[in-house]
Protein backbone atom coordinates (compact mmCIF):
# COMPACT_ATOMS: atom_id res chain seq x y z
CA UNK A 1 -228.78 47.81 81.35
CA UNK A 2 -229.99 50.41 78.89
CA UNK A 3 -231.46 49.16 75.56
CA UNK A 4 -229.83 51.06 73.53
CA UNK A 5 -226.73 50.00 75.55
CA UNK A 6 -227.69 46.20 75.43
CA UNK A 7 -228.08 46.94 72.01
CA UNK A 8 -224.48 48.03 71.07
CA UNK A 9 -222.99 45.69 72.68
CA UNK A 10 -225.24 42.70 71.10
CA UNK A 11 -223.78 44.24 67.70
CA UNK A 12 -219.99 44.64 68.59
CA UNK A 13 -220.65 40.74 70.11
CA UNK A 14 -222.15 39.27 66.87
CA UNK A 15 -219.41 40.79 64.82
CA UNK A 16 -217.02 39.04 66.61
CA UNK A 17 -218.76 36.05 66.82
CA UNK A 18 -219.39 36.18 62.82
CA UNK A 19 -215.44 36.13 62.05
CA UNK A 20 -214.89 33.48 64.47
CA UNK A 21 -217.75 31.02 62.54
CA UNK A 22 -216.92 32.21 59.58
CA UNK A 23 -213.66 30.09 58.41
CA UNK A 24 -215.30 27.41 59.92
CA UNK A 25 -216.04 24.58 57.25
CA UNK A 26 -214.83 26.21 54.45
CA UNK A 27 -213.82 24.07 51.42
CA UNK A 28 -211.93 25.97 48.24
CA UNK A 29 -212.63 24.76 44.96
CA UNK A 30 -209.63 22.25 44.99
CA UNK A 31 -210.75 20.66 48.30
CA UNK A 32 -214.54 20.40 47.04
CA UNK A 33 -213.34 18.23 43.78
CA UNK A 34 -215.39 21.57 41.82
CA UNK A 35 -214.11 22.70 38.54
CA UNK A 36 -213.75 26.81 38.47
CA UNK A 37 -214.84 28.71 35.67
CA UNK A 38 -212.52 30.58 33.69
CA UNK A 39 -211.25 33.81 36.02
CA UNK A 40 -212.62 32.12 39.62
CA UNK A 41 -210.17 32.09 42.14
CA UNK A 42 -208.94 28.29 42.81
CA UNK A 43 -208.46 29.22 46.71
CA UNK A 44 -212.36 30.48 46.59
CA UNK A 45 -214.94 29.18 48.99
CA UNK A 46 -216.84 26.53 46.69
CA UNK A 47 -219.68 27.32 49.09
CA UNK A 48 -219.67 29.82 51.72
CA UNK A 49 -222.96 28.98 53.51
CA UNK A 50 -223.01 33.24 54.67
CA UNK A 51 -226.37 33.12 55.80
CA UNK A 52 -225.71 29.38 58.02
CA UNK A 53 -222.48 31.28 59.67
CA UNK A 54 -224.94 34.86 60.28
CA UNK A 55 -227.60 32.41 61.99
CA UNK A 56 -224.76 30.34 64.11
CA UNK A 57 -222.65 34.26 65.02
CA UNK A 58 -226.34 35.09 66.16
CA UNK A 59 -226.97 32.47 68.33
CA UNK A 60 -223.68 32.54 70.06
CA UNK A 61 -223.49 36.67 70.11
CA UNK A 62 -226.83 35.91 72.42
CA UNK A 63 -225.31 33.69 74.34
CA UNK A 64 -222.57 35.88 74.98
CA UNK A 65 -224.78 38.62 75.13
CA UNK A 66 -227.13 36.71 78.18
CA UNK A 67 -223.50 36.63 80.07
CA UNK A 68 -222.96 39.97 79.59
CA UNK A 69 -226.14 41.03 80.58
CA UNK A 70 -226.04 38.99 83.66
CA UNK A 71 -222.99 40.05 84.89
CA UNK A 72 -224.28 43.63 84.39
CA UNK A 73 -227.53 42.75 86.66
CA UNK A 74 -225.48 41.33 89.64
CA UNK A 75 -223.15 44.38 89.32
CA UNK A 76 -219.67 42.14 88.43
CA UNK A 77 -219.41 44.56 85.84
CA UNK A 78 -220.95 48.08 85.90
CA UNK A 79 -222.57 49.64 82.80
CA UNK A 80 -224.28 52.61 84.57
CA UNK A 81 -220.96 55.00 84.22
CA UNK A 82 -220.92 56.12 87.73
């Protein structure tokens, strides 16, 4: 598999994999017991945790990304164009 190849498709995978983790443990303000400022949203994530979700989307975009890349190697799925 190409790099830059390998590449693109380790992007397009952890994309994907970032909006599947990301409504996962999310808690609005109501749910959390948190009082909102005036002007904050009520339905708002009391706490996000972006940068937990971007670490978990990477992990499984690699894993993904290993299957891909194996299936490429034992030709199941051809990359090459030809």
């Amino acid at each position: 598999m190409d790099p830059l190849i390998g590449a693109g498709i380790y992007l397009i995978l952890w994309w994907v994999a970032f909006f599947i983790v990301l409504p996962v443990g999310v808690r609005n303000h109501d749910e959390a017991g948190v009082e909102t400022a005036p002007g904050v949203e009520r339905a708002a994530p009391a706490k996000p945790m972006i940068w937990i979700k971007a670490i978990w989307a990477a992990g499984l975009a690699f894993v993904l990304w290993l299957g891909v890349f194996f299936a490429a190697q034992y030709d199941l799925i051809n990359l090459r164009g030809t």
